[in-house]
C-alpha atoms as a PDB file:
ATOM      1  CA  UNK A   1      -9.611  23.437  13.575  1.00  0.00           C
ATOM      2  CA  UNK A   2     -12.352  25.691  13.419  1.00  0.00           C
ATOM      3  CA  UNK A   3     -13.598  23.962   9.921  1.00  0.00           C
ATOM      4  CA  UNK A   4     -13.424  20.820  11.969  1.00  0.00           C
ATOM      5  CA  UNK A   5     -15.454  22.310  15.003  1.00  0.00           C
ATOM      6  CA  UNK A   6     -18.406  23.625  12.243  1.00  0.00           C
ATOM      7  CA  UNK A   7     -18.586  20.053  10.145  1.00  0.00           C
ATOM      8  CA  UNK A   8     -18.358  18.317  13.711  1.00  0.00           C
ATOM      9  CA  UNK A   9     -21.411  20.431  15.088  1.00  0.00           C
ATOM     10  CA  UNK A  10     -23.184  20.093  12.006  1.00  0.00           C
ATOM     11  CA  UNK A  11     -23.151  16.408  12.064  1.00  0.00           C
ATOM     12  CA  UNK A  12     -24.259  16.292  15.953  1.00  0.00           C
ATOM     13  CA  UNK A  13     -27.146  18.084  15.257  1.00  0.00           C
ATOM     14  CA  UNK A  14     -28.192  15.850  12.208  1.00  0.00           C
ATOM     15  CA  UNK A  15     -27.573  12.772  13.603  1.00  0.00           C
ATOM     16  CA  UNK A  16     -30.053  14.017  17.288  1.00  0.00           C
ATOM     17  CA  UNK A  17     -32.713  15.688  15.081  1.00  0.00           C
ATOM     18  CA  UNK A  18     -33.499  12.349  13.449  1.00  0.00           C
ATOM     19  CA  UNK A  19     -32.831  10.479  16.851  1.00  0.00           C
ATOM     20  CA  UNK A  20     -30.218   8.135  15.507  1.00  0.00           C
ATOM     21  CA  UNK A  21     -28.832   5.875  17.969  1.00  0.00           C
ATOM     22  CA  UNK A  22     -25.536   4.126  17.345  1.00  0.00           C
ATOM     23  CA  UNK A  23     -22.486   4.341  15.816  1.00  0.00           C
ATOM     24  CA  UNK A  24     -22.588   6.128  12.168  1.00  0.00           C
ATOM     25  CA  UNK A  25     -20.750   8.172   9.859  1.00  0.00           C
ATOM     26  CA  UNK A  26     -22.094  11.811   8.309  1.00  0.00           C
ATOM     27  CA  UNK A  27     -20.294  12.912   4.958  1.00  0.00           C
ATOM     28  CA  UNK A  28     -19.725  16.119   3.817  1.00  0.00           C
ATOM     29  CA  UNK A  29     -17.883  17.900   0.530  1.00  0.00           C
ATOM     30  CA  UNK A  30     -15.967  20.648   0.789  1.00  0.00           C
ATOM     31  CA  UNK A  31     -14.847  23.342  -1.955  1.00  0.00           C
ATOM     32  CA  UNK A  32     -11.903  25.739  -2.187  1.00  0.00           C
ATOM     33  CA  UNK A  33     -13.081  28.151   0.023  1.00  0.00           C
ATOM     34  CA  UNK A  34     -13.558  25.644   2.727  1.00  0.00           C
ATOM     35  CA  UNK A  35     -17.222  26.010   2.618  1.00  0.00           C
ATOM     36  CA  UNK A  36     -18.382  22.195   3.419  1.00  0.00           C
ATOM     37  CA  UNK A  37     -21.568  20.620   2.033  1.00  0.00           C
ATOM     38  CA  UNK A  38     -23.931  17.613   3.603  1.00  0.00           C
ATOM     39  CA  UNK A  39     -23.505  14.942   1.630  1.00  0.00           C
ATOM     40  CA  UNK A  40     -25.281  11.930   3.219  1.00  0.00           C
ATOM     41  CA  UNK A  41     -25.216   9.687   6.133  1.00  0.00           C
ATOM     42  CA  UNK A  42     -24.025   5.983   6.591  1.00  0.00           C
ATOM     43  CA  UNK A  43     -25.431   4.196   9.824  1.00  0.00           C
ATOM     44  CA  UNK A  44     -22.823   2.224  10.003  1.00  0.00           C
ATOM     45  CA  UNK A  45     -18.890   2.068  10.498  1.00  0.00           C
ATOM     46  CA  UNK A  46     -17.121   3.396   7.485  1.00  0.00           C
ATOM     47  CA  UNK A  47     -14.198   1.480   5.786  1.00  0.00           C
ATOM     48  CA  UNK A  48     -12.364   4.098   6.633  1.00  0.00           C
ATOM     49  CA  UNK A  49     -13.074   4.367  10.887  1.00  0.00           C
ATOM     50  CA  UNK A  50      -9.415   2.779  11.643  1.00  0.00           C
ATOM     51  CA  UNK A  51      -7.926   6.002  10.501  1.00  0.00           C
ATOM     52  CA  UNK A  52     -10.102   8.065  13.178  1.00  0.00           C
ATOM     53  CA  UNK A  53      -9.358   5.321  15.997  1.00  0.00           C
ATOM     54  CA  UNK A  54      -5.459   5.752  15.178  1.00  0.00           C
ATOM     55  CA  UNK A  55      -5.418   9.257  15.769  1.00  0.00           C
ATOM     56  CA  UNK A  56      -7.929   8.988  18.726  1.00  0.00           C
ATOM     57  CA  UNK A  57      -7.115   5.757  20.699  1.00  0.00           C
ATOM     58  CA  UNK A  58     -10.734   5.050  20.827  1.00  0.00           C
ATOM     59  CA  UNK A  59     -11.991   1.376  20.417  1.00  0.00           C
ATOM     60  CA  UNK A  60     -14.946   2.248  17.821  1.00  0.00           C
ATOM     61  CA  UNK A  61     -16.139  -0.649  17.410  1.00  0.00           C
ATOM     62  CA  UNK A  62     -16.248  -1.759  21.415  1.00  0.00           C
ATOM     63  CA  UNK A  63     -18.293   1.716  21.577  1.00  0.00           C
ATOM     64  CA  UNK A  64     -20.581   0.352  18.880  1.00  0.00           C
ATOM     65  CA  UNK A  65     -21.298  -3.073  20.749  1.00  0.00           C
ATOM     66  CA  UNK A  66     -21.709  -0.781  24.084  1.00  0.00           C
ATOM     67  CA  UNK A  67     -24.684   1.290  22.292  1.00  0.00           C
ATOM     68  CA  UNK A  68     -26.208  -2.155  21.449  1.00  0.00           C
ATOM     69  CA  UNK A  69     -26.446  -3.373  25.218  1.00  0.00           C
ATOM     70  CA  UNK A  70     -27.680   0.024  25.998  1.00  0.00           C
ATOM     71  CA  UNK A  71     -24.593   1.435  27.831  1.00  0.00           C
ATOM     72  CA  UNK A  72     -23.159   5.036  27.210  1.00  0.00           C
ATOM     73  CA  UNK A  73     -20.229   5.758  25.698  1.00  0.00           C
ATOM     74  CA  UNK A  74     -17.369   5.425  27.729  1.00  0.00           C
ATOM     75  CA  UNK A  75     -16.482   8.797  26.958  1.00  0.00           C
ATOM     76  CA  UNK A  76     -17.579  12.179  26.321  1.00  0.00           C
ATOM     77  CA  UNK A  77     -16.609  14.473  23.158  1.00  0.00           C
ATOM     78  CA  UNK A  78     -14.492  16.556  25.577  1.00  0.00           C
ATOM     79  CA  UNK A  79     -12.375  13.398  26.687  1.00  0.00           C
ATOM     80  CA  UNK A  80     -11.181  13.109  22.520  1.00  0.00           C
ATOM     81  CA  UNK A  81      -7.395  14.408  21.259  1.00  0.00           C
ATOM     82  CA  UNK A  82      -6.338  13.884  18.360  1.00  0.00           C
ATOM     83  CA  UNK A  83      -3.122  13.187  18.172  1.00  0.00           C
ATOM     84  CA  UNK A  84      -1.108  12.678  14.391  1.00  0.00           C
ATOM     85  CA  UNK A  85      -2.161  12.216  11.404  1.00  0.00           C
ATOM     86  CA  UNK A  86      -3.395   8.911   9.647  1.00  0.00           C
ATOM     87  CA  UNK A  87      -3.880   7.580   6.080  1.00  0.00           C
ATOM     88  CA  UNK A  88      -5.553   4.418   4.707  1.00  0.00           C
ATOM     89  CA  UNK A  89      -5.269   2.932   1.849  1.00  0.00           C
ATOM     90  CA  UNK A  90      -7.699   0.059   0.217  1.00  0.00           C
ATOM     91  CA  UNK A  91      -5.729  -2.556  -1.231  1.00  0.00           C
ATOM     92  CA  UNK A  92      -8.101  -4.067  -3.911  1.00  0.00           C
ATOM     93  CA  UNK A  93      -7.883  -6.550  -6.756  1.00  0.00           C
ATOM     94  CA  UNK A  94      -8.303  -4.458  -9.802  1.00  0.00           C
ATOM     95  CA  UNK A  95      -5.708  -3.058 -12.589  1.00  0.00           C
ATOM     96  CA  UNK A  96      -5.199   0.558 -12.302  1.00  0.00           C
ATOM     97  CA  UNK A  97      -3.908   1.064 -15.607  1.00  0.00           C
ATOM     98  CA  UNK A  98      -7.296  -0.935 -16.730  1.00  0.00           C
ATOM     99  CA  UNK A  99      -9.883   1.536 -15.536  1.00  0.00           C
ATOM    100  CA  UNK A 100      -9.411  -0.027 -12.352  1.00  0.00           C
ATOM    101  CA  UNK A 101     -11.676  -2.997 -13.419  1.00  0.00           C
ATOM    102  CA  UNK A 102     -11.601  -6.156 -10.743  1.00  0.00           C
ATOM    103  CA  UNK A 103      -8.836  -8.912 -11.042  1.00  0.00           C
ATOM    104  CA  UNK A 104     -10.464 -11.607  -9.495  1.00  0.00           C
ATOM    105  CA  UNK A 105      -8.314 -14.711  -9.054  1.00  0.00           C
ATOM    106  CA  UNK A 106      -6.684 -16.326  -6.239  1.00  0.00           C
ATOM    107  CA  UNK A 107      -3.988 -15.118  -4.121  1.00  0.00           C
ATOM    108  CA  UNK A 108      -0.413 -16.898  -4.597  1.00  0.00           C
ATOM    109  CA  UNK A 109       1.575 -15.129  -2.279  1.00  0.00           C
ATOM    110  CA  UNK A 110       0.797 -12.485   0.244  1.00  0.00           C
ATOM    111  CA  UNK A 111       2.803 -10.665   2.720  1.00  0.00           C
ATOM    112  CA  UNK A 112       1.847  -8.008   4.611  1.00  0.00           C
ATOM    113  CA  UNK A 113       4.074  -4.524   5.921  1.00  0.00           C
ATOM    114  CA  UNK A 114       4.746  -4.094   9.485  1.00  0.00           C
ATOM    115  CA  UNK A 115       6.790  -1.420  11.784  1.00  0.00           C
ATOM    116  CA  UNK A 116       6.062   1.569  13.788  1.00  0.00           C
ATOM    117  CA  UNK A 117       2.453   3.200  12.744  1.00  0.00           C
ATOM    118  CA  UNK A 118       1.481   0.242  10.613  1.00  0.00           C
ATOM    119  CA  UNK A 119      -2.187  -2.034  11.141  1.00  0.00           C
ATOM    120  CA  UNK A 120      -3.545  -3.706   8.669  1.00  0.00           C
ATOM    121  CA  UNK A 121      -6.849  -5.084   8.556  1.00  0.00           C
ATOM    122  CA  UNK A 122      -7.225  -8.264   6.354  1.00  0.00           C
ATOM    123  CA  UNK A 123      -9.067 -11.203   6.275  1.00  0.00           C
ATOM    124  CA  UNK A 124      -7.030 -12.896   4.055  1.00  0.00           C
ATOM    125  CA  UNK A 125      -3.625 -15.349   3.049  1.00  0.00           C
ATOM    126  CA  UNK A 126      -1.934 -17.408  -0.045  1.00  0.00           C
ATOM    127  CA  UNK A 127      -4.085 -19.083  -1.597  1.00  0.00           C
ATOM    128  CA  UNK A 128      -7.381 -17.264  -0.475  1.00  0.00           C
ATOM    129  CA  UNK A 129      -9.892 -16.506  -3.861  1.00  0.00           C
ATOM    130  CA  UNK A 130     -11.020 -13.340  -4.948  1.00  0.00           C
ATOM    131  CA  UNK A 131     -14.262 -14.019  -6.353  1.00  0.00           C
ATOM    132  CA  UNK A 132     -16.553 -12.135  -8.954  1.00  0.00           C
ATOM    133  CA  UNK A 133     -19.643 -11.884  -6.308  1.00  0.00           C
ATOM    134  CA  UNK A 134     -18.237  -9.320  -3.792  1.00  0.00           C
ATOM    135  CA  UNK A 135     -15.939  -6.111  -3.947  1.00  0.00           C
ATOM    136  CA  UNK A 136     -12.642  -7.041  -4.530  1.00  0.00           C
ATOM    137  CA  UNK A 137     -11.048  -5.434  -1.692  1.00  0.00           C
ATOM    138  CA  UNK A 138      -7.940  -7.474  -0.242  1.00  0.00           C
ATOM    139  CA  UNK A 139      -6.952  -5.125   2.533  1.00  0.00           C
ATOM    140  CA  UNK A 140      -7.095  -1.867   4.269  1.00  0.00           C
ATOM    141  CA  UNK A 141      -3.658  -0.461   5.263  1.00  0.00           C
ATOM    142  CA  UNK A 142      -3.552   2.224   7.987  1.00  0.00           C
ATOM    143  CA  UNK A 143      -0.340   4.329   9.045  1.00  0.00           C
ATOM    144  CA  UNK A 144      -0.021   7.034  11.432  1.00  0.00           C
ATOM    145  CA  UNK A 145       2.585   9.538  11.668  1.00  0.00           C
ATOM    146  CA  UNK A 146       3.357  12.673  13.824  1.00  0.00           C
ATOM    147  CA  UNK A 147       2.073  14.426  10.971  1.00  0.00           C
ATOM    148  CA  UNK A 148       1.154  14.416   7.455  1.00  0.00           C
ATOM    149  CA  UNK A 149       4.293  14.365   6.184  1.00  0.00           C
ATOM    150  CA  UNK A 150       5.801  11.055   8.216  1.00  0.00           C
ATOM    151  CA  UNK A 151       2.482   9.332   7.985  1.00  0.00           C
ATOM    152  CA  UNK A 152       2.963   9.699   4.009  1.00  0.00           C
ATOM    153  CA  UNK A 153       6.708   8.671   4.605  1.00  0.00           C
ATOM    154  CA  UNK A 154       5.316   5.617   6.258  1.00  0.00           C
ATOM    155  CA  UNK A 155       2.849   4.728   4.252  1.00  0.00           C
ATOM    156  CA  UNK A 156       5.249   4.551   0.742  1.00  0.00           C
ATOM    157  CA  UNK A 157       7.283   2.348   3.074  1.00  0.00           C
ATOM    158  CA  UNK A 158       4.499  -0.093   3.985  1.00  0.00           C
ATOM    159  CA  UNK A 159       3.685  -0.114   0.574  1.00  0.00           C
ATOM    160  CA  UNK A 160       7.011  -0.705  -0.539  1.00  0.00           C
ATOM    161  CA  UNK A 161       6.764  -4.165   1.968  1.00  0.00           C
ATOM    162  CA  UNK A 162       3.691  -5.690   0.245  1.00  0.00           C
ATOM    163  CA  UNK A 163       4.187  -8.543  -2.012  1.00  0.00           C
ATOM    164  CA  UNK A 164       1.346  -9.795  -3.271  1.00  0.00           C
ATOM    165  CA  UNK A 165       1.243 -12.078  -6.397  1.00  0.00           C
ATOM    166  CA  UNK A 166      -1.712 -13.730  -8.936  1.00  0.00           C
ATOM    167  CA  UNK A 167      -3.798 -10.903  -9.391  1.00  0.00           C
ATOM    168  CA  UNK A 168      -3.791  -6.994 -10.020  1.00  0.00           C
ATOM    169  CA  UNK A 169      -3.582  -4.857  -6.922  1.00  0.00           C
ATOM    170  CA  UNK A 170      -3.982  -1.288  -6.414  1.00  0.00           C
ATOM    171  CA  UNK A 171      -0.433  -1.023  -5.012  1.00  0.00           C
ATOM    172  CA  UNK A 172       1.037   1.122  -7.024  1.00  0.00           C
ATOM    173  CA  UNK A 173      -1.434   3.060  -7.881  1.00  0.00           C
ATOM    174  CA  UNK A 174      -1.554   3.828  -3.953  1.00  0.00           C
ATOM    175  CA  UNK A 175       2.256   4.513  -3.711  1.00  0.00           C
ATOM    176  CA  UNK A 176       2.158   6.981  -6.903  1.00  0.00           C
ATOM    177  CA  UNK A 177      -0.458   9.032  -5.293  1.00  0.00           C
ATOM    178  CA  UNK A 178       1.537   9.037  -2.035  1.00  0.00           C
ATOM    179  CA  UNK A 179       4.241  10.610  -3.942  1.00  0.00           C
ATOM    180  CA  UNK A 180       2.032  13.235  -5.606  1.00  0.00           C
ATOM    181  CA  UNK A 181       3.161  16.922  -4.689  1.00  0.00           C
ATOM    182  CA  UNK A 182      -0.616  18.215  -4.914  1.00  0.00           C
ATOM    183  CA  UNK A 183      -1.635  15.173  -2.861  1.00  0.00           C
ATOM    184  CA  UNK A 184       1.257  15.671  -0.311  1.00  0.00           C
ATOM    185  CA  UNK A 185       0.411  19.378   0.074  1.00  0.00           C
ATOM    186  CA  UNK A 186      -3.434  18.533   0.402  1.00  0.00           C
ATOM    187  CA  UNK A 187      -4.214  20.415  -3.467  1.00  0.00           C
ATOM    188  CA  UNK A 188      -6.643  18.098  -4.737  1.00  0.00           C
ATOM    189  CA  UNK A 189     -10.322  17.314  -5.782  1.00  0.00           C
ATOM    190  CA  UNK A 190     -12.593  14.951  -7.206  1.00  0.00           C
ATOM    191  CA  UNK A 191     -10.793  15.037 -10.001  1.00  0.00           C
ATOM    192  CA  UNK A 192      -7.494  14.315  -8.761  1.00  0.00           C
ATOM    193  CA  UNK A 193      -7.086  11.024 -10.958  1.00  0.00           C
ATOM    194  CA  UNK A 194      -7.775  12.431 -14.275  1.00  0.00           C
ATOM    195  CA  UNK A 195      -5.598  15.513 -13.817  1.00  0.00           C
ATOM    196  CA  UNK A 196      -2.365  13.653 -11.779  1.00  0.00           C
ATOM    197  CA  UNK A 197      -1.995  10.922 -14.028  1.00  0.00           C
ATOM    198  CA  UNK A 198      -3.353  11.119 -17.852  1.00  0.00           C
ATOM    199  CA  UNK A 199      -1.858   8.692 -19.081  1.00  0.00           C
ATOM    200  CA  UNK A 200      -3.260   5.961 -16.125  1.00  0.00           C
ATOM    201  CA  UNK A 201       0.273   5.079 -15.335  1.00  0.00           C
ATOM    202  CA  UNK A 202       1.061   4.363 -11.760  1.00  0.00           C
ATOM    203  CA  UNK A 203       4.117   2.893 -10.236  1.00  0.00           C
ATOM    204  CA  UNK A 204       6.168   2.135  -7.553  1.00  0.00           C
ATOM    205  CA  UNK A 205       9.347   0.949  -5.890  1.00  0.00           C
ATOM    206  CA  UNK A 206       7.926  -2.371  -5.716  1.00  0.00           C
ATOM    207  CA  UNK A 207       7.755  -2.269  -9.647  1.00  0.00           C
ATOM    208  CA  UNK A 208      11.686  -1.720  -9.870  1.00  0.00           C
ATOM    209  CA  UNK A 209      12.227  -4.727  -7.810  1.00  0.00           C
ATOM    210  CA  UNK A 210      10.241  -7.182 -10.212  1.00  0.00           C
ATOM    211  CA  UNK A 211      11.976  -5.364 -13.252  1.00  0.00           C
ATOM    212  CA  UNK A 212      15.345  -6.179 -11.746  1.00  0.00           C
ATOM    213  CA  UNK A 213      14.088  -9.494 -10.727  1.00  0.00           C
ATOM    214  CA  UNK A 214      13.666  -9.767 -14.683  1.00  0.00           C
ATOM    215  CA  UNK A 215      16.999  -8.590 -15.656  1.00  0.00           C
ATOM    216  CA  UNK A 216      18.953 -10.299 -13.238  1.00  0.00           C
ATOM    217  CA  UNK A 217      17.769 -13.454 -14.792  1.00  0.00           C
ATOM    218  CA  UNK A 218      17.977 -12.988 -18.011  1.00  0.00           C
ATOM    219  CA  UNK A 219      21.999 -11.770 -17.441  1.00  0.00           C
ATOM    220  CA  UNK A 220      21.979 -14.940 -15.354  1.00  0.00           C
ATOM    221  CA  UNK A 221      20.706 -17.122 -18.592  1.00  0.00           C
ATOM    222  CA  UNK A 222      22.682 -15.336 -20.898  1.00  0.00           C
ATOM    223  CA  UNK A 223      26.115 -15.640 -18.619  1.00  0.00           C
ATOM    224  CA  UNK A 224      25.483 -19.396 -18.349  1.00  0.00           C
ATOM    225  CA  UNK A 225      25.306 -19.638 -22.431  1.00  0.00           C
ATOM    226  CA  UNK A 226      28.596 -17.933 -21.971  1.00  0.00           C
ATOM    227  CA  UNK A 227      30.497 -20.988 -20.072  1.00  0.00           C
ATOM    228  CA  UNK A 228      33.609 -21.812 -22.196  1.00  0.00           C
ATOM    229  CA  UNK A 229      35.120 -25.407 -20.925  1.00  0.00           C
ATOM    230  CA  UNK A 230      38.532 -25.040 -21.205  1.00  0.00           C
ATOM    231  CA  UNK A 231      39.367 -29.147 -20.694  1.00  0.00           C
ATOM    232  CA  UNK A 232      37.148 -32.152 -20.455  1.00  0.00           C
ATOM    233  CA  UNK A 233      39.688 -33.016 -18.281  1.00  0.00           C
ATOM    234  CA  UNK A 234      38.899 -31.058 -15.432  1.00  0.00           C
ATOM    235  CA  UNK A 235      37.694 -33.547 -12.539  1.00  0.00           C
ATOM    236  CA  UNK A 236      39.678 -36.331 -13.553  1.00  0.00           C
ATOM    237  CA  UNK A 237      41.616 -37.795 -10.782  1.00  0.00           C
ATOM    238  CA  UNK A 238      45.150 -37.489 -11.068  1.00  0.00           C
ATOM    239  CA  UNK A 239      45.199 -34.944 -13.300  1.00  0.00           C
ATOM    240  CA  UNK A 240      45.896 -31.097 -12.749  1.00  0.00           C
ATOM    241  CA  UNK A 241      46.201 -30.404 -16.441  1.00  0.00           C
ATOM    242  CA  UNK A 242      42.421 -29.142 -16.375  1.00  0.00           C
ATOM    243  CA  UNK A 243      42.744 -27.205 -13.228  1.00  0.00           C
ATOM    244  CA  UNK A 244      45.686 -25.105 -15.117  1.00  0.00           C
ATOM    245  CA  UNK A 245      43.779 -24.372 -17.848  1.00  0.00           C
ATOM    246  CA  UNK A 246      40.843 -23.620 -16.114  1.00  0.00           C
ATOM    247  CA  UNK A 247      43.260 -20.751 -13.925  1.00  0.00           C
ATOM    248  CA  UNK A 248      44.742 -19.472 -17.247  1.00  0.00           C
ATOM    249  CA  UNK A 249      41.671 -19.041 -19.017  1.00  0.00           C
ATOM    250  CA  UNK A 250      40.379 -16.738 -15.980  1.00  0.00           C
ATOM    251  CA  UNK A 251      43.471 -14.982 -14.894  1.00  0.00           C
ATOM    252  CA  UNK A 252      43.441 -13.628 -19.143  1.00  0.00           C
ATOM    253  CA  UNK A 253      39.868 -12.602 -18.476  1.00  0.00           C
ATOM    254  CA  UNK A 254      40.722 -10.598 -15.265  1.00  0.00           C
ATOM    255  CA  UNK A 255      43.641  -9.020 -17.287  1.00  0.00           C
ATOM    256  CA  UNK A 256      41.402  -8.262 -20.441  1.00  0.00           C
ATOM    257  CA  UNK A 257      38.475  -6.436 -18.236  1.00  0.00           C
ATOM    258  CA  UNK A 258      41.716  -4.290 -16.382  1.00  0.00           C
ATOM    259  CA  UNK A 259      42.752  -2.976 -19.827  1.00  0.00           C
ATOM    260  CA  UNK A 260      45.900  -5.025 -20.048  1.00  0.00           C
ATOM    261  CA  UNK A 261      47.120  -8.125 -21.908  1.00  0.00           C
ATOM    262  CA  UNK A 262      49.138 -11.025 -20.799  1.00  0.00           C
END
């Protein structure tokens, strides 16, 4: 709190000795020993502003249209809580493992999470293109939580609910630093990448599924090659001949795989 109430102060006084009206954003690193360092300032909403309205409740992009008629704020700095913690996480079109270079393309399928904590922002559906022009970004996804700990819980989940297909997505990646130790006990720096995953591999629950997806069909090809026909007379009216072998042929089978013999 009281690191909070310093980089908040510092960034009021910035922002009203250049006389900067309207809504902005003032950055600041900080090191190990919590000292915190300007950084710069963006006069402008940050991709990141849903995370500070979840935890608020304000509106700040209504306040940012009220500045631009000339109203006040409809609210004063002592009227703010916080209340939980949020995360976001930019879904973009580029391959982790790849140096996260773009994957431009268009979108087959797309389906976003949903449940308690969960907005996403998105302007886009199946079939939308991601082009070479612009930054490849697909989606924000914002959870909140209580705290830290169910916001992360909530945000592997959401992540887990994505399915998007026809291009490289930063997905995994995402979910893999969600379940980072360091990352979950708030141990990290600039150089969190390079030191939490060497060899660029990132994955996810949501890789297991389209692994399995892969097995299950190739044991489903490979049982079909398996089909013994036991009489070309099965089907023939009249004649139960088939149907009996057919019901020997399987009972043996279900003997066999219990260890006994007929």
């Amino acid at each position: 709190p009281e690191l909070r109430r310093k980089m908040g102060e510092a960034a009021v006084n910035i922002v009203r000795e250049s006389k900067y009206v309207g809504a902005g954003t003032v950055e600041f690193l900080v090191d190990q020993n919590l000292n915190f360092y300007f950084l710069e300032v963006n006069t402008r909403l940050q991709v990141e502003h849903p995370v500070t309205e979840m935890v608020t409740g304000i509106d700040i992009v209504r306040e940012q249209f009220r500045i631009a008629e000339g109203k006040k704020l409809s609210f004063t700095q002592d009227d703010i809580k916080q209340n939980g913690h949020a995360i976001e996480c930019r879904i973009y079109a580029e391959d982790p493992e790849q140096g996260f270079m773009p994957s431009t393309g268009t979108i087959k399928q797309y389906r976003e999470p949903s449940g308690p904590g969960v907005r996403v922002d998105a302007g886009v559906v199946a079939g939308s293109e991601i082009p070479i022009y612009y930054d490849p970004i697909i989606a924000k996804l914002i959870v909140w939580g209580a705290d830290r700990n169910e916001s992360i819980e909530r945000t592997i989940r959401a992540l887990k609910e994505y399915r998007i297909a026809g291009l490289k997505t930063t997905i995994g990646f995402a979910c893999a630093v969600m379940r980072s130790q360091n990352f979950r006990m708030g141990d990290y720096t600039t150089d969190f990448i390079e030191k939490e995953f060497p060899d660029k591999r990132f994955s996810c629950h949501i890789d297991d599924i389209k692994r399995k997806a892969a097995i299950s069909a190739a044991v489903f090809e490979y049982l079909g090659r398996q089909k013994v026909v036991v009489d070309s007379s099965v089907g023939r009216a009249g004649n139960d001949s088939g149907r009996k072998g057919w019901l020997q042929y399987y009972r043996s089978r279900g003997v066999n795989r219990l260890g006994g013999s007929r």
